[in-house]
C-alpha atoms as a PDB file:
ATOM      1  CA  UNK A   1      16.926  11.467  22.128  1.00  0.00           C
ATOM      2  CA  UNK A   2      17.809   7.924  20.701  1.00  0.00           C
ATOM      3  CA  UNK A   3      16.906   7.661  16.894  1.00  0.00           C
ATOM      4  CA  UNK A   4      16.510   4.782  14.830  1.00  0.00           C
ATOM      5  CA  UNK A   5      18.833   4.508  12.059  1.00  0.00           C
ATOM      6  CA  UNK A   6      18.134   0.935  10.736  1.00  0.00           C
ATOM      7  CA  UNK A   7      14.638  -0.600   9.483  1.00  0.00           C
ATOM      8  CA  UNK A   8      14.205  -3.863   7.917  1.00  0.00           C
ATOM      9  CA  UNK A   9      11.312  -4.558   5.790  1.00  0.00           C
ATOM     10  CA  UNK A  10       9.829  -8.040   4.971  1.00  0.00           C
ATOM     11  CA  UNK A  11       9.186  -8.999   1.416  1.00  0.00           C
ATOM     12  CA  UNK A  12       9.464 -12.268   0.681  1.00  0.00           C
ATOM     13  CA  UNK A  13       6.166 -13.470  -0.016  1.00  0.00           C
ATOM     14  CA  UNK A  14       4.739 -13.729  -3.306  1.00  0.00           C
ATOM     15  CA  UNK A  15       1.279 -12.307  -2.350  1.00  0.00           C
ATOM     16  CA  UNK A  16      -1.322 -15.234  -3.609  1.00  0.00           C
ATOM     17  CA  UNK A  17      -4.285 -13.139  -3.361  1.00  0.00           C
ATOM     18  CA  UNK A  18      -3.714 -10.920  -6.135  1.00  0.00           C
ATOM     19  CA  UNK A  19      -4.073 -13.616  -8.507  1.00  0.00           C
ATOM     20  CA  UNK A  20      -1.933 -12.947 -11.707  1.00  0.00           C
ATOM     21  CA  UNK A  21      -0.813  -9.603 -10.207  1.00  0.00           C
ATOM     22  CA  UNK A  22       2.504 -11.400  -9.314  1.00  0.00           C
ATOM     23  CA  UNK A  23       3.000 -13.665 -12.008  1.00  0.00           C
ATOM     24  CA  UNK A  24       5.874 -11.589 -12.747  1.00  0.00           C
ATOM     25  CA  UNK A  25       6.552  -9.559  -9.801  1.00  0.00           C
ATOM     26  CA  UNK A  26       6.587  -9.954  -5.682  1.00  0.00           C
ATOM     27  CA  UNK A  27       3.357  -8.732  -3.685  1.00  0.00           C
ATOM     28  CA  UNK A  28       5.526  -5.768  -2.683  1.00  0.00           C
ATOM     29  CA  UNK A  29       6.686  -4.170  -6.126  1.00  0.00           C
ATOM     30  CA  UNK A  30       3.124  -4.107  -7.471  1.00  0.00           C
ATOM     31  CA  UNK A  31       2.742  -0.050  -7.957  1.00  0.00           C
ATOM     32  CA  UNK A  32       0.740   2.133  -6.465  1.00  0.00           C
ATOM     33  CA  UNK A  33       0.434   5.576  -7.525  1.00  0.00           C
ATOM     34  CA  UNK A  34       3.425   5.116 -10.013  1.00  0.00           C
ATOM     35  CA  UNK A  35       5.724   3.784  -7.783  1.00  0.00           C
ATOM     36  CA  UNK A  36       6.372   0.124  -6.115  1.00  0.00           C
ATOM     37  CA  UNK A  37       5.189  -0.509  -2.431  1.00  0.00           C
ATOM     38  CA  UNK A  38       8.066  -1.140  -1.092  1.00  0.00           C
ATOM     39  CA  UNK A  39       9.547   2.132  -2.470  1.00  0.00           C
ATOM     40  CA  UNK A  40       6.879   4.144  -0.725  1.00  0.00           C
ATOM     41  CA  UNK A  41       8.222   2.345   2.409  1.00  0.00           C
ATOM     42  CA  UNK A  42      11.812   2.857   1.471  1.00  0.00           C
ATOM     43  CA  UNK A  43      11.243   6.864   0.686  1.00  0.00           C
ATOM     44  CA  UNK A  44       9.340   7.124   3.852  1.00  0.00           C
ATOM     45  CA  UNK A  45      12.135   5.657   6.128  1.00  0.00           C
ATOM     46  CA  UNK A  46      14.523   7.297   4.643  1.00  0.00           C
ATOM     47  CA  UNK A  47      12.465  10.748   5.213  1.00  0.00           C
ATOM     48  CA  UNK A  48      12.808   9.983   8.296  1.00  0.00           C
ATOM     49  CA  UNK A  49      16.842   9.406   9.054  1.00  0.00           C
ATOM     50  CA  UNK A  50      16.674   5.985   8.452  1.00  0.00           C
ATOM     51  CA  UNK A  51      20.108   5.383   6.959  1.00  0.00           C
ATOM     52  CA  UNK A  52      20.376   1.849   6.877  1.00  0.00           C
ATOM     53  CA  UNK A  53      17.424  -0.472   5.189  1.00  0.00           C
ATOM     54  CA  UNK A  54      17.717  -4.590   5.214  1.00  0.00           C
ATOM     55  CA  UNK A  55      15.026  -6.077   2.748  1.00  0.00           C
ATOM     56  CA  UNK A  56      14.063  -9.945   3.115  1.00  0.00           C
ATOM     57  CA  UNK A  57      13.605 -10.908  -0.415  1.00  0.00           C
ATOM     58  CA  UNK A  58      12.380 -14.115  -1.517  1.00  0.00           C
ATOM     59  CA  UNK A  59      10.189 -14.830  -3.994  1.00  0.00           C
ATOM     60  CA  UNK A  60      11.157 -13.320  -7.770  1.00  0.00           C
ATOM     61  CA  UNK A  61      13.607 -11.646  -5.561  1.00  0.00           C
ATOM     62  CA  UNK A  62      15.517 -10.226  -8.375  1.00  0.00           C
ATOM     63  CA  UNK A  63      12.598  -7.624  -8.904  1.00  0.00           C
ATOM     64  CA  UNK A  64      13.312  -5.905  -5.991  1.00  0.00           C
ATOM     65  CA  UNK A  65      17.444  -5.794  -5.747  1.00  0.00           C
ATOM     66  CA  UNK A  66      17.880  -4.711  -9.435  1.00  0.00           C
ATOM     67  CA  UNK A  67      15.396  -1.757  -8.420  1.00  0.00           C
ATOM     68  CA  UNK A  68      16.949  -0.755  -5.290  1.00  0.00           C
ATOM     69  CA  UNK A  69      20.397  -1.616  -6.107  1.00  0.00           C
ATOM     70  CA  UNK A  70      22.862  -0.638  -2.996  1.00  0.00           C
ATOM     71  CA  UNK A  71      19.928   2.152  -2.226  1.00  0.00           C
ATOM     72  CA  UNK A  72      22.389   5.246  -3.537  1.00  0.00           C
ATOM     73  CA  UNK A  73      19.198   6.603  -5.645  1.00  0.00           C
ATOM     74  CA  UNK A  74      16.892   6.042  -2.819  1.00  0.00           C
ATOM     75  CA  UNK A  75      18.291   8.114   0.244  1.00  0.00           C
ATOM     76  CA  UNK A  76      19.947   5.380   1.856  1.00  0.00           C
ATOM     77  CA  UNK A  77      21.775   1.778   2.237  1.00  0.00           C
ATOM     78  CA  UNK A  78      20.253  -1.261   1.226  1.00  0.00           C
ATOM     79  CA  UNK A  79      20.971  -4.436   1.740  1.00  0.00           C
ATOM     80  CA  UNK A  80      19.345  -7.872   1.608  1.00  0.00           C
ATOM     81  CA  UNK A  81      18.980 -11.391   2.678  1.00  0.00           C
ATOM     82  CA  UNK A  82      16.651 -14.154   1.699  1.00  0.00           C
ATOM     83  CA  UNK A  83      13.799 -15.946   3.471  1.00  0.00           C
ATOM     84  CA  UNK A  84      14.303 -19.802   2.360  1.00  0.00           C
ATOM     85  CA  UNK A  85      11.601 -21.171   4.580  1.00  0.00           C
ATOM     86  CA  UNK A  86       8.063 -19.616   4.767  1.00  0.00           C
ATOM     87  CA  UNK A  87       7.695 -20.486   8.005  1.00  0.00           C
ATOM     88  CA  UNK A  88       6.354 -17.580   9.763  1.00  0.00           C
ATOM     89  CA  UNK A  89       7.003 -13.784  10.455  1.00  0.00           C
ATOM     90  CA  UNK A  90       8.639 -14.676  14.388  1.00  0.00           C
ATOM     91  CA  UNK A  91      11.557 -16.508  12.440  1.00  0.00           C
ATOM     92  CA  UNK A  92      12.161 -13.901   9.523  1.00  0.00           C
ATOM     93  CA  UNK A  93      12.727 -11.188  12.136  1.00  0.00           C
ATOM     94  CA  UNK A  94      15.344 -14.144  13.193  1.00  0.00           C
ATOM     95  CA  UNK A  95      17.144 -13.044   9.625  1.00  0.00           C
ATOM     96  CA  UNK A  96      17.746  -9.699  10.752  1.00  0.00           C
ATOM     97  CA  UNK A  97      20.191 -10.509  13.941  1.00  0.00           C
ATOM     98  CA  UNK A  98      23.341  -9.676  12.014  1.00  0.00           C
ATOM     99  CA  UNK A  99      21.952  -6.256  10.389  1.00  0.00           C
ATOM    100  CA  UNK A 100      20.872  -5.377  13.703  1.00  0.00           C
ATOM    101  CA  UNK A 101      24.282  -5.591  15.504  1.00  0.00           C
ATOM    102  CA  UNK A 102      22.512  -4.917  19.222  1.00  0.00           C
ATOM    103  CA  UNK A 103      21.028  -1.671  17.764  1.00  0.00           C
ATOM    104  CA  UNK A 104      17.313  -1.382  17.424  1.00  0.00           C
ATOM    105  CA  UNK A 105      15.417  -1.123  14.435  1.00  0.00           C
ATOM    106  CA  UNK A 106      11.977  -0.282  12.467  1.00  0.00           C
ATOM    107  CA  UNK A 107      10.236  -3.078  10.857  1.00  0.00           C
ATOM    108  CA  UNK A 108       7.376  -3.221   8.402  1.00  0.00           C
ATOM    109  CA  UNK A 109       5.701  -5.464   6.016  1.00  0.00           C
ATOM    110  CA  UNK A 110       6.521  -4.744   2.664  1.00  0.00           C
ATOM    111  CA  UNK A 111       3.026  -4.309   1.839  1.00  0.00           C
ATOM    112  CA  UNK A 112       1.428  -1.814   4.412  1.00  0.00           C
ATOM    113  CA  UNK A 113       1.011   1.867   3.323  1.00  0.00           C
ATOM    114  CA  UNK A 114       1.807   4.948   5.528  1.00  0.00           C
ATOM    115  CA  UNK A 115       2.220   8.392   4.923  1.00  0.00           C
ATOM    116  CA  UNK A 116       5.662   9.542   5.786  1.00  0.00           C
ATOM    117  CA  UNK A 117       5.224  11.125   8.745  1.00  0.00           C
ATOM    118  CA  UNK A 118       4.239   8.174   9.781  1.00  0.00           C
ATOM    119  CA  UNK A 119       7.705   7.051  10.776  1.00  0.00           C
ATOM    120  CA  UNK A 120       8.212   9.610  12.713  1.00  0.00           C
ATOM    121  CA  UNK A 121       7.208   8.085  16.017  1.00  0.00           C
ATOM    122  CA  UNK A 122       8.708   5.087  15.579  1.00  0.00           C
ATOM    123  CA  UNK A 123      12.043   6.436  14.882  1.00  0.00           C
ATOM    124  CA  UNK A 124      12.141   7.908  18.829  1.00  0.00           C
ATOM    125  CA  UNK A 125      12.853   5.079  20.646  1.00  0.00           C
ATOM    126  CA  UNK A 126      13.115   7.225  24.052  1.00  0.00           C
ATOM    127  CA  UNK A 127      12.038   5.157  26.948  1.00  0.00           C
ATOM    128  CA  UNK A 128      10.202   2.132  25.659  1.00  0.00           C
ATOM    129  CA  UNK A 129      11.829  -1.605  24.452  1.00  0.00           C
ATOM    130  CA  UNK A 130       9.209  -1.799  21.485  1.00  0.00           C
ATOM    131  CA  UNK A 131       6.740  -0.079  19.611  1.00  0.00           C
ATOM    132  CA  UNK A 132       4.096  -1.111  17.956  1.00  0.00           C
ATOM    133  CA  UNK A 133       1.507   0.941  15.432  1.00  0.00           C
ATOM    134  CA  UNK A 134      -2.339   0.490  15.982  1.00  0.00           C
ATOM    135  CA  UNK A 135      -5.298   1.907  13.679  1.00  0.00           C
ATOM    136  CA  UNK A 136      -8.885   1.705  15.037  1.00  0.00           C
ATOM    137  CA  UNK A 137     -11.880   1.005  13.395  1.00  0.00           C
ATOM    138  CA  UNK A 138     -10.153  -1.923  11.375  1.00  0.00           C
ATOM    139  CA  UNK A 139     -11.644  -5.872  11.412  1.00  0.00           C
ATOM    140  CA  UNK A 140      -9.084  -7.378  13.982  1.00  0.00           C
ATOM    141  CA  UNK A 141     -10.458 -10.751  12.702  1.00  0.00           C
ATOM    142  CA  UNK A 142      -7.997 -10.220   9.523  1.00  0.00           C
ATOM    143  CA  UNK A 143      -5.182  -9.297  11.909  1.00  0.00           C
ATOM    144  CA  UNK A 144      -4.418  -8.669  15.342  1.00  0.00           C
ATOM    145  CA  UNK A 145      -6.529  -7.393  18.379  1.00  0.00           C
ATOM    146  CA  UNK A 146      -4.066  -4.909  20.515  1.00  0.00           C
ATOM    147  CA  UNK A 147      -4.832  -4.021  23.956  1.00  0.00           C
ATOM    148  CA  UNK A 148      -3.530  -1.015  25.553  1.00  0.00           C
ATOM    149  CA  UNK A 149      -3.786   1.192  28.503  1.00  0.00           C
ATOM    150  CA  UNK A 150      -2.216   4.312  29.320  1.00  0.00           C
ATOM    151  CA  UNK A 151      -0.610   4.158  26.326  1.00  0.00           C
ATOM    152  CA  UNK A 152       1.533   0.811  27.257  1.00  0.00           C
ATOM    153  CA  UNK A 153       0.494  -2.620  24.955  1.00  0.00           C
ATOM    154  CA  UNK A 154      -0.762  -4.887  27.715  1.00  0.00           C
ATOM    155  CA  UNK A 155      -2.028  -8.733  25.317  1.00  0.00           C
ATOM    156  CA  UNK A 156      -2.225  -8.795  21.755  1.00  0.00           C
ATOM    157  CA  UNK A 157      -4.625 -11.801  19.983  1.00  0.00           C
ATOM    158  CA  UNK A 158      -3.963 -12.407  16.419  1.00  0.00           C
ATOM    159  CA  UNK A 159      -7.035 -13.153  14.330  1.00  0.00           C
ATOM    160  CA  UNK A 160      -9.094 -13.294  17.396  1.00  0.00           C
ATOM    161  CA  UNK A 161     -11.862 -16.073  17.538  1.00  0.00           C
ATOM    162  CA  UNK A 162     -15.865 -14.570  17.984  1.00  0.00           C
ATOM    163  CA  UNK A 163     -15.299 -16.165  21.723  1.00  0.00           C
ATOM    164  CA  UNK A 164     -11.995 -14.139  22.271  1.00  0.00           C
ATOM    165  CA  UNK A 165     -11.949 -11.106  23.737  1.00  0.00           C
ATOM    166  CA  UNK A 166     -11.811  -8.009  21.311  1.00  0.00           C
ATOM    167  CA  UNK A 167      -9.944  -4.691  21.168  1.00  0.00           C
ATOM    168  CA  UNK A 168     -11.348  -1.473  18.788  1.00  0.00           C
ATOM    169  CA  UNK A 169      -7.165  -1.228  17.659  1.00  0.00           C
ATOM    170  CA  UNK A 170      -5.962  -3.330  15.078  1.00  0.00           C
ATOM    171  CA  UNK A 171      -2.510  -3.843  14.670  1.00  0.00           C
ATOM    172  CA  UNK A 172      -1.349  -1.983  12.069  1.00  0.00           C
ATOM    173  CA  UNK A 173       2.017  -3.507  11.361  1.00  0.00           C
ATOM    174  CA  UNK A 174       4.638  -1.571  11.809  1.00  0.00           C
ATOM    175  CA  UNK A 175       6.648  -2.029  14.839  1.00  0.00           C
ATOM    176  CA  UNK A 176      10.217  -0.641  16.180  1.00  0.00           C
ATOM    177  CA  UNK A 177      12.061  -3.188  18.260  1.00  0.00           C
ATOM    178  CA  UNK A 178      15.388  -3.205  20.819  1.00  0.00           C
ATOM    179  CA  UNK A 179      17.524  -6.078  19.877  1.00  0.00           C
ATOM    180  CA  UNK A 180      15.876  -7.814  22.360  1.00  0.00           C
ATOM    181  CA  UNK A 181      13.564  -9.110  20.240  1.00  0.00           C
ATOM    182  CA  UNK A 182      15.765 -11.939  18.918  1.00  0.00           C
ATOM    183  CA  UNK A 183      15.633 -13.460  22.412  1.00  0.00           C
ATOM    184  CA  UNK A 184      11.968 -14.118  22.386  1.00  0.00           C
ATOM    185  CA  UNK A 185      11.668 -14.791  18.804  1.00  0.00           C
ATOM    186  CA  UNK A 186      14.438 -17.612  19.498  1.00  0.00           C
ATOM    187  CA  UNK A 187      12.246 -18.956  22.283  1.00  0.00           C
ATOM    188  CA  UNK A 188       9.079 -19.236  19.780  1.00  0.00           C
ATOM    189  CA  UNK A 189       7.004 -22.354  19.270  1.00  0.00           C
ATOM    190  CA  UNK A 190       4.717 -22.958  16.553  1.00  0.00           C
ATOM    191  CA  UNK A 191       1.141 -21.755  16.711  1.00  0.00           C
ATOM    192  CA  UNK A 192      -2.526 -23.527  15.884  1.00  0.00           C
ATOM    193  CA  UNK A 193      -1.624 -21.961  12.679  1.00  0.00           C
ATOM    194  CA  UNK A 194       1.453 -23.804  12.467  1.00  0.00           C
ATOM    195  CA  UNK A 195       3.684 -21.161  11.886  1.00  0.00           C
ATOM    196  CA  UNK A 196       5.759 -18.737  14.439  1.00  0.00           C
ATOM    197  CA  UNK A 197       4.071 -15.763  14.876  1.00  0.00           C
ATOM    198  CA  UNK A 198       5.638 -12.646  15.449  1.00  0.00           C
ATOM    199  CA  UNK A 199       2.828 -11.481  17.968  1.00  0.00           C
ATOM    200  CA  UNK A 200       3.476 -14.418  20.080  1.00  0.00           C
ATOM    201  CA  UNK A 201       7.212 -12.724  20.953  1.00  0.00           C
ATOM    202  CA  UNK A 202       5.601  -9.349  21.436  1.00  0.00           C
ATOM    203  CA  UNK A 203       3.142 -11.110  23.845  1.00  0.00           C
ATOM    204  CA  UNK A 204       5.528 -12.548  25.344  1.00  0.00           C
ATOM    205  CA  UNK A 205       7.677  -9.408  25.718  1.00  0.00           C
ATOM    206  CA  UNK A 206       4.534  -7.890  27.144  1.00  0.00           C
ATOM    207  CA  UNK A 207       4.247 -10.422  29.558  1.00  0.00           C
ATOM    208  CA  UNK A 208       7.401 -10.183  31.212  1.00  0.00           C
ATOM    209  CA  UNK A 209       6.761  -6.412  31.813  1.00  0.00           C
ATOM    210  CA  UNK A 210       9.338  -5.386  28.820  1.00  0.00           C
ATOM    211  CA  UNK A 211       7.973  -1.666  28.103  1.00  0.00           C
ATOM    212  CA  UNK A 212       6.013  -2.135  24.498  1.00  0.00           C
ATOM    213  CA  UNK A 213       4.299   0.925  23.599  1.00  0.00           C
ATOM    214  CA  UNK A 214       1.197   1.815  20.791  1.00  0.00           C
ATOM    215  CA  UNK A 215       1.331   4.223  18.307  1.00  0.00           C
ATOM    216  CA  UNK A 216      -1.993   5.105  17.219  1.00  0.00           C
ATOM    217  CA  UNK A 217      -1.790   5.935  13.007  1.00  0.00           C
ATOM    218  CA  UNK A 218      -3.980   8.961  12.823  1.00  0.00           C
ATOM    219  CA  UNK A 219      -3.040   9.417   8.850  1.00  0.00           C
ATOM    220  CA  UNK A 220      -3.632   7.085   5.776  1.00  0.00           C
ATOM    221  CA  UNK A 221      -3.088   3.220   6.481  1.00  0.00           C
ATOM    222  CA  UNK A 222      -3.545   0.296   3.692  1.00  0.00           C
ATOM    223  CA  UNK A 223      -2.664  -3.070   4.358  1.00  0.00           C
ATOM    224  CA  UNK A 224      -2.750  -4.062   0.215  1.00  0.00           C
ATOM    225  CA  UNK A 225      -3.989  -7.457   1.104  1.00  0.00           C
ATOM    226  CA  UNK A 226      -5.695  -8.051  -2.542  1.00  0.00           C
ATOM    227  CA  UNK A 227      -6.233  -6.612  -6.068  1.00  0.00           C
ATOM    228  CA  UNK A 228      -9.923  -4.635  -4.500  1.00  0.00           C
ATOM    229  CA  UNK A 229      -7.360  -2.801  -1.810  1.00  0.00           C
ATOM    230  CA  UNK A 230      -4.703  -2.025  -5.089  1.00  0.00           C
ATOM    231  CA  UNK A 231      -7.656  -0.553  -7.178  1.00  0.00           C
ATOM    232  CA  UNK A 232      -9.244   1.883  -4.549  1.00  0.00           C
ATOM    233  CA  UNK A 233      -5.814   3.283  -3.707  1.00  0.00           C
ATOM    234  CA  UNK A 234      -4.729   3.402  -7.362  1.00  0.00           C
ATOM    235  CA  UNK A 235      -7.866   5.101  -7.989  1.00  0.00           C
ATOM    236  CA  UNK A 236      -7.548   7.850  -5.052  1.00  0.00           C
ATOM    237  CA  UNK A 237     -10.212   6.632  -2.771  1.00  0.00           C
ATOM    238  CA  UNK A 238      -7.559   4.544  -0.384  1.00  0.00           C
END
């Protein structure tokens, strides 16, 4: 059974929505539950046989590699590489080509919250090119509107319009990818939002009948969007 041994997780952003929250530190070091976001991520890969872990750093990026170091005290390797331009989450993945080297790989935003055995699924890369993680009952207004059938992604819409067509799974962020991916995130264009979306190469991969499969999150999901998210899940109730 091909296993995933590499993940890359994307934190360069400095999170504006929780206000003075990251004066000091990047969105994904603010702690929950005693311990940084993005080491909840790293744990959880590693849990899972994830050997190898590529962090995009950017903003106060310092934070995060004098935490994680080489990753020695952590369960695996880490190393990083910095987002300059904030010009969307297609061309980040773009950053990850040479970490890659043709194998595939997990990636998450450094600021979504799984339990462990979350990873599991997406570690098994039997039989598919991508997958990507869904949780119902979410607003797909704030993210992404997945649309699936017999298990297989068939359109995504991100931040659907009230005169798009909806889906009850929201994408949930965390995806595994072939290193096929960099061909259609090379190939992206800019969106209405002006940036290049990441969803726009899974689309696109969809489209040309590459095998993208959903993986519905039956356990605990947070994306920690803004300080009302951090307080719930610092408090227990998230």
């Amino acid at each position: 059974m091909p296993r995933i041994a590499k993940a890359v997780i994307l934190a360069a952003g400095r999170g504006t929505r929780m206000r003075e929250l990251t004066d000091e530190l990047p969105k994904p070091m603010i702690p929950v539950r005693g311990k940084p976001i993005l080491e909840h991520i790293v744990s959880g890969l590693a849990a899972n046989g994830v050997t190898e872990v590529l962090i995009v750093v950017g903003y106060r990026k310092e934070v995060v590699t004098d935490h994680f170091g080489d990753g020695a005290g952590f369960g695996c390797t880490v190393s990083y590489v910095e987002q300059i331009v904030q010009d969307g989450t297609g061309r980040v993945v773009e950053l990850a080509r040479e970490f890659s080297a043709g194998h595939p790989f997990v990636l998450s935003y450094g600021d979504i919250l799984v339990s462990p055995d979350s990873y599991a699924p997406l570690v098994d890369f039997t039989d598919c090119d991508a997958k990507l993680t869904v949780k119902r009952d979410e607003d797909v207004r704030k993210g992404g509107a997945v649309f699936i059938e017999d298990g297989r992604v068939t359109d995504l819409i991100e931040k659907p319009r009230d005169d798009q067509p909806t889906s009850p799974y929201y994408n949930a962020g965390i995806y595994s990818f072939s290193a096929e991916i960099f061909d259609y995130t090379a190939r992206l264009e800019k969106s209405p939002r002006g940036e290049y979306e990441l969803t726009d190469a899974i689309a696109a991969m969809v489209r040309d009948g590459r095998r993208v499969l959903a993986v519905e999150l039956a356990g605990d999901w947070a994306d920690v969007r803004d300080p009302e998210v951090l307080t719930e899940l610092n408090r227990g109730d998230g």
